[in-house]
C-alpha atoms as a PDB file:
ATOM      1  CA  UNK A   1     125.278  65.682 113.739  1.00  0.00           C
ATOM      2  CA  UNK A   2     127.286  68.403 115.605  1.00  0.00           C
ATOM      3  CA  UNK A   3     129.441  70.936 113.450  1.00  0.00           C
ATOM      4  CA  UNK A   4     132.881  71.918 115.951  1.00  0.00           C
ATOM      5  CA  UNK A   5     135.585  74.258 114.994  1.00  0.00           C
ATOM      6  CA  UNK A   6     138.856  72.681 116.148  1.00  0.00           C
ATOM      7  CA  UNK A   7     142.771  74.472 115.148  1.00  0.00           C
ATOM      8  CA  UNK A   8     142.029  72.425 111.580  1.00  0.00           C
ATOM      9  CA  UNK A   9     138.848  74.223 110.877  1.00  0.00           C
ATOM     10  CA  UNK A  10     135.556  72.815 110.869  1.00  0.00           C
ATOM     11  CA  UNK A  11     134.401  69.337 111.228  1.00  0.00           C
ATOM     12  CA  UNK A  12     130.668  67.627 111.821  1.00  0.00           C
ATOM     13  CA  UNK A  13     130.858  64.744 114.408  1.00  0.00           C
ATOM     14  CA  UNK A  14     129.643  61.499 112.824  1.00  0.00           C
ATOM     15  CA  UNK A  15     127.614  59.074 115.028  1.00  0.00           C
ATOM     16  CA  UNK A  16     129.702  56.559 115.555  1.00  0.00           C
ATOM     17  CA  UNK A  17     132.736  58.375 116.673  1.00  0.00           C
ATOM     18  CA  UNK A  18     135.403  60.448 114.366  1.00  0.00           C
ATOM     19  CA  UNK A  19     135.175  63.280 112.939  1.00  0.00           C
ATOM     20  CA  UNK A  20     134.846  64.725 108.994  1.00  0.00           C
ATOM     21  CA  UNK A  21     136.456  67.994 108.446  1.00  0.00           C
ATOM     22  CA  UNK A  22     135.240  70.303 106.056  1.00  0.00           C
ATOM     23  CA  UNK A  23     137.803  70.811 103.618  1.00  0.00           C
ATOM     24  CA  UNK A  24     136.474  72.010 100.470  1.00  0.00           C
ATOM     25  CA  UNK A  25     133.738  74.251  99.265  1.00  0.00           C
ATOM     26  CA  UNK A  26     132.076  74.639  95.957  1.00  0.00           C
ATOM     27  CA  UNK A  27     129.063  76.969  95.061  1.00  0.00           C
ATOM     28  CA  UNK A  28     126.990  77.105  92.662  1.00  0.00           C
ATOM     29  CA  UNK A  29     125.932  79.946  90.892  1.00  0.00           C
ATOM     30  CA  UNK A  30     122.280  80.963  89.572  1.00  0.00           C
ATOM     31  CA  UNK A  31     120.425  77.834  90.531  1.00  0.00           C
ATOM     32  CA  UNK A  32     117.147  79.051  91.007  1.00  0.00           C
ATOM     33  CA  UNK A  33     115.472  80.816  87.748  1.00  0.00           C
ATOM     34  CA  UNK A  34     114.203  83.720  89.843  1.00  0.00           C
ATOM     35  CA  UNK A  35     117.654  84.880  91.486  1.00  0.00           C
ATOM     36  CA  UNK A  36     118.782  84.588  87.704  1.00  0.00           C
ATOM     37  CA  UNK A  37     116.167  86.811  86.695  1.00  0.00           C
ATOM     38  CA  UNK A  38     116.952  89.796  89.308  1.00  0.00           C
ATOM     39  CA  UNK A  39     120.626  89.334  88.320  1.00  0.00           C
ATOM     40  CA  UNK A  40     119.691  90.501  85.114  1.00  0.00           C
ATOM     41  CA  UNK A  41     121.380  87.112  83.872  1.00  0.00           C
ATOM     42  CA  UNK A  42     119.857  83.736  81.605  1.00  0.00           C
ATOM     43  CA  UNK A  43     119.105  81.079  83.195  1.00  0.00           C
ATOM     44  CA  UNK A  44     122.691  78.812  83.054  1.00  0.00           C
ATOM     45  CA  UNK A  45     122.749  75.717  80.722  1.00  0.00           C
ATOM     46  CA  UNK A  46     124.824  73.933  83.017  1.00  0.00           C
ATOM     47  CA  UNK A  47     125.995  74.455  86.337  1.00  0.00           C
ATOM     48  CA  UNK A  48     127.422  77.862  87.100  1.00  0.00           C
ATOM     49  CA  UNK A  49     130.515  76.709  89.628  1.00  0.00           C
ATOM     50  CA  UNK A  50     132.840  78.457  91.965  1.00  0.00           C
ATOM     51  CA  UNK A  51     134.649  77.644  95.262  1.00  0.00           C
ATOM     52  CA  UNK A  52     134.754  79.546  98.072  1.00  0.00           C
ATOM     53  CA  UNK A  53     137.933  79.187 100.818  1.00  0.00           C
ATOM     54  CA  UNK A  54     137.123  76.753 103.262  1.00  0.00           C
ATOM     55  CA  UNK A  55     138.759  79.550 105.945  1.00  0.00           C
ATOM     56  CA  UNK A  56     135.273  81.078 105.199  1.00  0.00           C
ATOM     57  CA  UNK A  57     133.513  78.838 107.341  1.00  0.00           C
ATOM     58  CA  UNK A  58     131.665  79.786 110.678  1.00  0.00           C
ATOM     59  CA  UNK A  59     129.326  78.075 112.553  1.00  0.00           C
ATOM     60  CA  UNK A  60     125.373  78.830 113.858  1.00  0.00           C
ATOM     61  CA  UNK A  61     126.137  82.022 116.606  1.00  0.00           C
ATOM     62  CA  UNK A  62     129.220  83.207 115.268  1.00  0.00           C
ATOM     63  CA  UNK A  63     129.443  86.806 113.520  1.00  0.00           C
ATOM     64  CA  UNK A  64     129.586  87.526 109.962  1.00  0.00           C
ATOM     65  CA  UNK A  65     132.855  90.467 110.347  1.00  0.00           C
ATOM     66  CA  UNK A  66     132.688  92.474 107.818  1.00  0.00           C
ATOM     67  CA  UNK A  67     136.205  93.808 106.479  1.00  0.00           C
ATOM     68  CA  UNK A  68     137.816  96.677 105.961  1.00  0.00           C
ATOM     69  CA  UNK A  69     138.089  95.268 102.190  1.00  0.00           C
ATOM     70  CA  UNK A  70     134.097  95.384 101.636  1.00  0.00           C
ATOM     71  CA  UNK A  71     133.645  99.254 103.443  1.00  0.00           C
ATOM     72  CA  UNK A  72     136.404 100.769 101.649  1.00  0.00           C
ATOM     73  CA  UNK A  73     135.316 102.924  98.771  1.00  0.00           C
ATOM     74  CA  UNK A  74     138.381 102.345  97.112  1.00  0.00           C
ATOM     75  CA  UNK A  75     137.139  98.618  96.915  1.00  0.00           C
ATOM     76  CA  UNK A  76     133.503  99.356  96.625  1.00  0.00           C
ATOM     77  CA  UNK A  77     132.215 100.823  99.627  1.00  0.00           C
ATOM     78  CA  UNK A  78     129.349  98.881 101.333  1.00  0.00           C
ATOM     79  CA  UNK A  79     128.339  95.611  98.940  1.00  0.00           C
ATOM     80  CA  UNK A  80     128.405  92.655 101.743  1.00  0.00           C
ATOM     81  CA  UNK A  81     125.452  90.570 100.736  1.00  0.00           C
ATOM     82  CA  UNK A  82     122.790  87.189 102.153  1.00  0.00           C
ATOM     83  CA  UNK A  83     122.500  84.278 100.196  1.00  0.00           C
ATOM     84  CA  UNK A  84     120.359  81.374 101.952  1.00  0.00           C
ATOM     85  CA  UNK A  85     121.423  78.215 100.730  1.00  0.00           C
ATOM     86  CA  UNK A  86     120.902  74.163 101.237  1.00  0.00           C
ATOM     87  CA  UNK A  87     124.368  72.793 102.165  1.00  0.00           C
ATOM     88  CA  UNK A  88     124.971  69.222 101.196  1.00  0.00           C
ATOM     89  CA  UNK A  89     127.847  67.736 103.050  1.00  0.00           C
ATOM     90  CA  UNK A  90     129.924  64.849 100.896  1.00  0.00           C
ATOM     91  CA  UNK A  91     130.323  61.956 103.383  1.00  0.00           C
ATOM     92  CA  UNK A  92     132.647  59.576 101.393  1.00  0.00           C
ATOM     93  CA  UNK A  93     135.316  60.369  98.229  1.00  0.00           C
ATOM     94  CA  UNK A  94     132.671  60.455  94.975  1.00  0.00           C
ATOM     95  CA  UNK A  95     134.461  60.631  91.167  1.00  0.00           C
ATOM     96  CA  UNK A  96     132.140  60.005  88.407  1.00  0.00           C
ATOM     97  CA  UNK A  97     129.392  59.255  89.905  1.00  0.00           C
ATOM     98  CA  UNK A  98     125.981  58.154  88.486  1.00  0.00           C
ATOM     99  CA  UNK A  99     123.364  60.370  89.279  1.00  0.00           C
ATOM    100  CA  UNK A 100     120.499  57.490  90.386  1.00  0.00           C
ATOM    101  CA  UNK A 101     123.282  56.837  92.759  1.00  0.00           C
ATOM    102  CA  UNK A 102     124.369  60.463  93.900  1.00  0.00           C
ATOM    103  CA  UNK A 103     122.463  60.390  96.966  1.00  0.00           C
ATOM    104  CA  UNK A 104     124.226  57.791  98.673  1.00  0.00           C
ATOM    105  CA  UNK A 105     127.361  59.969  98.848  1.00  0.00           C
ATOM    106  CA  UNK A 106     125.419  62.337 100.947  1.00  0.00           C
ATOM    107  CA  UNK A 107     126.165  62.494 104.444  1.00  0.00           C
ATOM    108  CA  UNK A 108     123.929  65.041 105.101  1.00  0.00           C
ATOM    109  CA  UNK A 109     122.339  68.604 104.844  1.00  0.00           C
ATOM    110  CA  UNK A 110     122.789  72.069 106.607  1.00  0.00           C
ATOM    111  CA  UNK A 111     121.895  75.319 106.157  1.00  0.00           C
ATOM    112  CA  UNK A 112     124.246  77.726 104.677  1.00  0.00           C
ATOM    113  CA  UNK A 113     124.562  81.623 104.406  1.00  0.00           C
ATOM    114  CA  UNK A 114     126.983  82.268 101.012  1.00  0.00           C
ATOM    115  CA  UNK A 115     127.879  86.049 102.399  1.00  0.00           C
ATOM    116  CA  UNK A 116     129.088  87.890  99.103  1.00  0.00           C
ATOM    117  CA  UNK A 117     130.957  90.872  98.674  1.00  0.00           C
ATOM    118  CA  UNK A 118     129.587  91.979  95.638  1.00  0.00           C
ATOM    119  CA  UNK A 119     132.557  94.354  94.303  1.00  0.00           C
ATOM    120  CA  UNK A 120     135.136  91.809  94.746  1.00  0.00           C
ATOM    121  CA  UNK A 121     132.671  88.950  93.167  1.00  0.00           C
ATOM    122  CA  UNK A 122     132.180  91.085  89.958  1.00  0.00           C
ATOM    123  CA  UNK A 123     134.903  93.766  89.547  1.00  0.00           C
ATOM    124  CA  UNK A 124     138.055  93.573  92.078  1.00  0.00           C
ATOM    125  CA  UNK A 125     139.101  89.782  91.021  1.00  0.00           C
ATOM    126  CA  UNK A 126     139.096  89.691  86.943  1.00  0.00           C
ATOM    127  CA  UNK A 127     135.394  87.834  87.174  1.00  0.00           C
ATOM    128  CA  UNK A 128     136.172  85.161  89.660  1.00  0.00           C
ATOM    129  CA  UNK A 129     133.541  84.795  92.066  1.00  0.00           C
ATOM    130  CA  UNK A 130     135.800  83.046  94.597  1.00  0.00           C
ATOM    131  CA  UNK A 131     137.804  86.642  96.013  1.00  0.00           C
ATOM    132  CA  UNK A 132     134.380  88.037  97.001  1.00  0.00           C
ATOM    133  CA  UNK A 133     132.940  85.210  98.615  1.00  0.00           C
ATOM    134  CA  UNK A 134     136.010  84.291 100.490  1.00  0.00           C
ATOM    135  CA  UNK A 135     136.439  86.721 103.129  1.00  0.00           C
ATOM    136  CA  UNK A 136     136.536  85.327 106.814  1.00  0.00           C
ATOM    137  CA  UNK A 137     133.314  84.608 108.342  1.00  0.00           C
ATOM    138  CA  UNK A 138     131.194  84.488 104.966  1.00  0.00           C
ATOM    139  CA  UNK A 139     130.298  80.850 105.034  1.00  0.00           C
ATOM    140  CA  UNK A 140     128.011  80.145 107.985  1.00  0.00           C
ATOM    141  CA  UNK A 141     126.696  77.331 108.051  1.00  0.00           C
ATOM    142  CA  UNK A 142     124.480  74.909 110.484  1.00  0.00           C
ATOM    143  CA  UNK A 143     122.976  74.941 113.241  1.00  0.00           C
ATOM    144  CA  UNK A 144     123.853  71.249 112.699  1.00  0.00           C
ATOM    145  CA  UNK A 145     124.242  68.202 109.769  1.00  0.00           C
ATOM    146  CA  UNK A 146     120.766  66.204 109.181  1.00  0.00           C
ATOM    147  CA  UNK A 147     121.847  63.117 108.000  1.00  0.00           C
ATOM    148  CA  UNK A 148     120.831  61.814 104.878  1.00  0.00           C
ATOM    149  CA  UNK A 149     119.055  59.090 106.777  1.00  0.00           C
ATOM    150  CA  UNK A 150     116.696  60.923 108.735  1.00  0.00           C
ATOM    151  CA  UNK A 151     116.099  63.398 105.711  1.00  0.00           C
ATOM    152  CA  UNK A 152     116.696  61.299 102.297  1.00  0.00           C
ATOM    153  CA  UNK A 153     114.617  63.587  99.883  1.00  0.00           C
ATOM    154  CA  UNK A 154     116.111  67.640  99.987  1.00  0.00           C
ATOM    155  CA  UNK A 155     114.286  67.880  97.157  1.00  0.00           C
ATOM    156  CA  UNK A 156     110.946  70.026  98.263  1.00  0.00           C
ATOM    157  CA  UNK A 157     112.155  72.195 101.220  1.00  0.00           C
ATOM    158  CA  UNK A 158     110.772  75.532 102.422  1.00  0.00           C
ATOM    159  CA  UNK A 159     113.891  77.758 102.349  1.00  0.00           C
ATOM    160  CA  UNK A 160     113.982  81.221 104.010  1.00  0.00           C
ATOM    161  CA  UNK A 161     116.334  83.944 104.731  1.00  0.00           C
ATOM    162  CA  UNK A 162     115.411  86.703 107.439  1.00  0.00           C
ATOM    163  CA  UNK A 163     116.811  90.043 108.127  1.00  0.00           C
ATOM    164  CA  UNK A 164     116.018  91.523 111.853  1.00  0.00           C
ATOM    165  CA  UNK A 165     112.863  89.293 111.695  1.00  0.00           C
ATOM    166  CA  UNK A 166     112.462  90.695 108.027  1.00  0.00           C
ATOM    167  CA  UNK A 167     111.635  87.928 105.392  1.00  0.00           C
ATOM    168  CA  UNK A 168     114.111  88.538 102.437  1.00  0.00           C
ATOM    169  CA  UNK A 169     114.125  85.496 101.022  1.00  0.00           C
ATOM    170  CA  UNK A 170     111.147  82.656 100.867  1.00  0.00           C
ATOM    171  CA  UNK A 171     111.211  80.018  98.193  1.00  0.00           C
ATOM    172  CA  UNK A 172     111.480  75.700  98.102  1.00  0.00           C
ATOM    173  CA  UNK A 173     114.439  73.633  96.848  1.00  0.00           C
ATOM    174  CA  UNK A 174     112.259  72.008  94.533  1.00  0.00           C
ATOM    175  CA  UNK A 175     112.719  75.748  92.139  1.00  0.00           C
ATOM    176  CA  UNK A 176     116.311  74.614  91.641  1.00  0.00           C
ATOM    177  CA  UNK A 177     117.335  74.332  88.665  1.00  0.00           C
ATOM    178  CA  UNK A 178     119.799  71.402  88.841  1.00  0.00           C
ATOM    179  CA  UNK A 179     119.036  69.257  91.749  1.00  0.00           C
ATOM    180  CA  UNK A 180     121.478  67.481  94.055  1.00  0.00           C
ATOM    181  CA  UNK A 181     121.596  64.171  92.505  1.00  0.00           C
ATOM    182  CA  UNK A 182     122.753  66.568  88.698  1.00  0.00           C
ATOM    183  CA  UNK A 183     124.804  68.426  90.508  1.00  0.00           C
ATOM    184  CA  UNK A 184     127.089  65.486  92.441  1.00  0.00           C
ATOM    185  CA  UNK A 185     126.819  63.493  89.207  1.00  0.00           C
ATOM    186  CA  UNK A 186     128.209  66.781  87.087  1.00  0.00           C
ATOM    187  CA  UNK A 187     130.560  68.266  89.991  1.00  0.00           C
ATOM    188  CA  UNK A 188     132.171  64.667  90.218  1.00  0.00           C
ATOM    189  CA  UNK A 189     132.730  63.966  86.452  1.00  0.00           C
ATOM    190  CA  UNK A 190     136.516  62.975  86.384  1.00  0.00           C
ATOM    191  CA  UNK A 191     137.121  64.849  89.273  1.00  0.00           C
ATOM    192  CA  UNK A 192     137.356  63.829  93.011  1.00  0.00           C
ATOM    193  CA  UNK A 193     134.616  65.479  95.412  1.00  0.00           C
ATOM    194  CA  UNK A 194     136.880  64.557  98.438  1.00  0.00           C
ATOM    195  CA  UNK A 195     134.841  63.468 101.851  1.00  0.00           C
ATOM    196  CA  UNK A 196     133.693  66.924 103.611  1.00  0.00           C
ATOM    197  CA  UNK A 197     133.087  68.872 100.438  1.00  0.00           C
ATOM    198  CA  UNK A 198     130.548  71.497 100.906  1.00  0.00           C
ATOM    199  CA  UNK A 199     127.862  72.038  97.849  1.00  0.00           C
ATOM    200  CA  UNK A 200     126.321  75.377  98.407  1.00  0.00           C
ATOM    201  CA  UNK A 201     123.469  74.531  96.152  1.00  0.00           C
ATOM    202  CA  UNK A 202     122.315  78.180  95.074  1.00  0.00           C
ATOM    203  CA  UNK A 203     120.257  81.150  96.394  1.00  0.00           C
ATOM    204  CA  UNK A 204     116.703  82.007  95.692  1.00  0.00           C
ATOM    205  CA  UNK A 205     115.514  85.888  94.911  1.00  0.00           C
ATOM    206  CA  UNK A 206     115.427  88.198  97.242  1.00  0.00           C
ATOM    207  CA  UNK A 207     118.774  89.334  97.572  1.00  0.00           C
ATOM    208  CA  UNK A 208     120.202  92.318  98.864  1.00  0.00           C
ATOM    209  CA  UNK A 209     122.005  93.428  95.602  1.00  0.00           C
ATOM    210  CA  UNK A 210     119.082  92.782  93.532  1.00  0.00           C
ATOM    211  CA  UNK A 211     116.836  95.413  95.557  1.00  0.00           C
ATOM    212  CA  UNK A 212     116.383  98.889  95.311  1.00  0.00           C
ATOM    213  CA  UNK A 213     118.170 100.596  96.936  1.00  0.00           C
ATOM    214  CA  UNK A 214     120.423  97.995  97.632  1.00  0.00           C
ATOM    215  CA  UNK A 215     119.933  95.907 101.409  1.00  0.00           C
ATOM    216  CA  UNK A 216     123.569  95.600 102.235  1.00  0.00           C
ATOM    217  CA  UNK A 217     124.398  93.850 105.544  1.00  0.00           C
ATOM    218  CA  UNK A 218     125.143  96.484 108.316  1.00  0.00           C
ATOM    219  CA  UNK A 219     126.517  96.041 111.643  1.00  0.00           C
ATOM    220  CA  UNK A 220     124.297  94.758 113.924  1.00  0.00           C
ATOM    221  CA  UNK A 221     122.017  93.010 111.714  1.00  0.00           C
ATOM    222  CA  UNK A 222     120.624  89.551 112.567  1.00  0.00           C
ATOM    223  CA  UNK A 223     120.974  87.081 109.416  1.00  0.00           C
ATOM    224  CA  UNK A 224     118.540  84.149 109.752  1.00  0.00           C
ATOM    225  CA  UNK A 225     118.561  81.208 106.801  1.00  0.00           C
ATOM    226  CA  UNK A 226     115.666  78.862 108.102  1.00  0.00           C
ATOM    227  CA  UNK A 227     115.123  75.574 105.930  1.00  0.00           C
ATOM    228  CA  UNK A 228     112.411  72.908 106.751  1.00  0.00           C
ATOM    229  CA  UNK A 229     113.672  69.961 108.188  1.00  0.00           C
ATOM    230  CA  UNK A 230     117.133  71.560 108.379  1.00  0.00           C
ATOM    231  CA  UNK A 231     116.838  74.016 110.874  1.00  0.00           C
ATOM    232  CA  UNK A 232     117.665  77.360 111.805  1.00  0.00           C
ATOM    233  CA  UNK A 233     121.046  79.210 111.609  1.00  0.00           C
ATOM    234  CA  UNK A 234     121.786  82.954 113.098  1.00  0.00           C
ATOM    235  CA  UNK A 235     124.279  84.927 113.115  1.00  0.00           C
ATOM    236  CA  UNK A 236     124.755  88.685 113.808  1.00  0.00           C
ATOM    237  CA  UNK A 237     126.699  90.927 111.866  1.00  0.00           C
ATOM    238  CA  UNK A 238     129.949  93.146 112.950  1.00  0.00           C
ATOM    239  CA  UNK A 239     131.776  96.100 110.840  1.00  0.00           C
ATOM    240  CA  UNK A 240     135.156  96.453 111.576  1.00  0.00           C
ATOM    241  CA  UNK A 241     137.312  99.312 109.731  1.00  0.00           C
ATOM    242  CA  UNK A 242     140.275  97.050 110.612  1.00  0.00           C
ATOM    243  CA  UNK A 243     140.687  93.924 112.853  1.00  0.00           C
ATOM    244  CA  UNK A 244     142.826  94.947 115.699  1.00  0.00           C
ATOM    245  CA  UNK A 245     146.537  92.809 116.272  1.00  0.00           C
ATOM    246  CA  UNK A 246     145.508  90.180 118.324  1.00  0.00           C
ATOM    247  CA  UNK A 247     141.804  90.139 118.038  1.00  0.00           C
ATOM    248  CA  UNK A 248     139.796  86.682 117.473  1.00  0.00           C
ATOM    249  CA  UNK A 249     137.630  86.327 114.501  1.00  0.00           C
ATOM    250  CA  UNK A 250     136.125  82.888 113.393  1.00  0.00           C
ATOM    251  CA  UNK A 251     138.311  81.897 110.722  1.00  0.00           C
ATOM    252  CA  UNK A 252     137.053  78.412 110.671  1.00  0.00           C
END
């Protein structure tokens, strides 16, 4: 299924005609034991959860602009980070949902890129995750929507994140912690997970912050996440000291 940015943000095409825009974007945090462990954190009990502004979104092509906000030393210099992550795209309205029947609220699965400005994720918003991973351009995601028919088990997926052809990141969805089925079944406990949520489903090791010295995203870079079955998303990466009046960014 085809992911289009339209003047309501992004949508994926469905097959038979309409479209499902993408309205609403929760993460989740710490999913994979390893990333835990480079974080210096425990692995979470239950499901570490945060959203992330649906303006975020970009699509496969697009550049990752990287703000005057995440440069500034003021606001912690250079911190913009890659996260590779399985996207699971809600196709119908789920609330308390069982989880031997979470799948079938699926619509499908993309790749994702949860771009995180690390100062603003841990120090410039009072401990919210959602500031730093909210900026403009730091949700890629695609190249397209497998549908949940053609790929009904996510579960054991080869999941990879490249840097200027540099692996970075090279793990399997089956290391997650809490798997898709927990986490609809959890997210959707007296709660409404409207049609077109987003679950970013986590991040493997390997990212920048957690390497030394630090791999920040730089202008110029080429950001590949790569997941088996999925496909491949790309983007490039752009600095900008400040956006000029006037000047086109994808905004979603």
């Amino acid at each position: 299924m085809e992911l289009i940015r339209g003047s309501n943000g992004v949508s994926v095409v469905l097959p038979h005609g309409g479209l499902l825009p993408l309205t609403y974007i929760v993460g989740i945090g710490r999913n994979y034991a390893d990333h835990a462990a480079e974080r210096g954190a425990a692995v979470p009990e239950r499901p570490l959860v945060f959203t992330k502004s649906p303006s975020a979104l970009c699509l496969d092509g697009d550049e990752i602009v990287i703000p005057e906000a995440c440069l500034d030393e003021a606001t912690g210099g250079r911190q913009t980070d890659y996260e590779a992550e399985l996207a699971v795209i809600i196709g119908r309205n789920a609330k308390d949902v069982a989880e031997d029947d979470a799948l079938g609220y699926v619509a499908g699965y993309a790749c994702a890129n949860d771009v995180s400005a690390r100062w603003w994720q841990k120090d410039g918003a009072g401990g919210q995750f959602c500031r730093g991973k909210s900026f403009d351009t730091f949700c890629p995601i695609g190249p397209r929507v497998v549908s949940a028919e053609l790929l009904p088990d996510a579960s054991d997926l080869r999941i990879t994140c490249r840097i200027n052809g540099e692996v970075m990141q090279d793990a399997s969805t089956a290391e997650m912690i809490f798997s898709v089925p927990e986490l609809i079944a959890e997210l959707s406990r007296g709660a409404t997970l409207p049609a077109g949520t987003v679950i970013l489903t986590g991040t493997p090791a390997g990212v920048g912050a957690a390497r030394t010295p630090p791999r920040w995203l730089a202008e110029g870079d080429e950001v590949e996440v790569e997941i088996e079955s999925v496909g491949l998303l790309r983007n490039r990466v752009r600095e900008t000291a400040a956006a000029a009046v006037g000047e086109e960014v994808c905004v979603g």
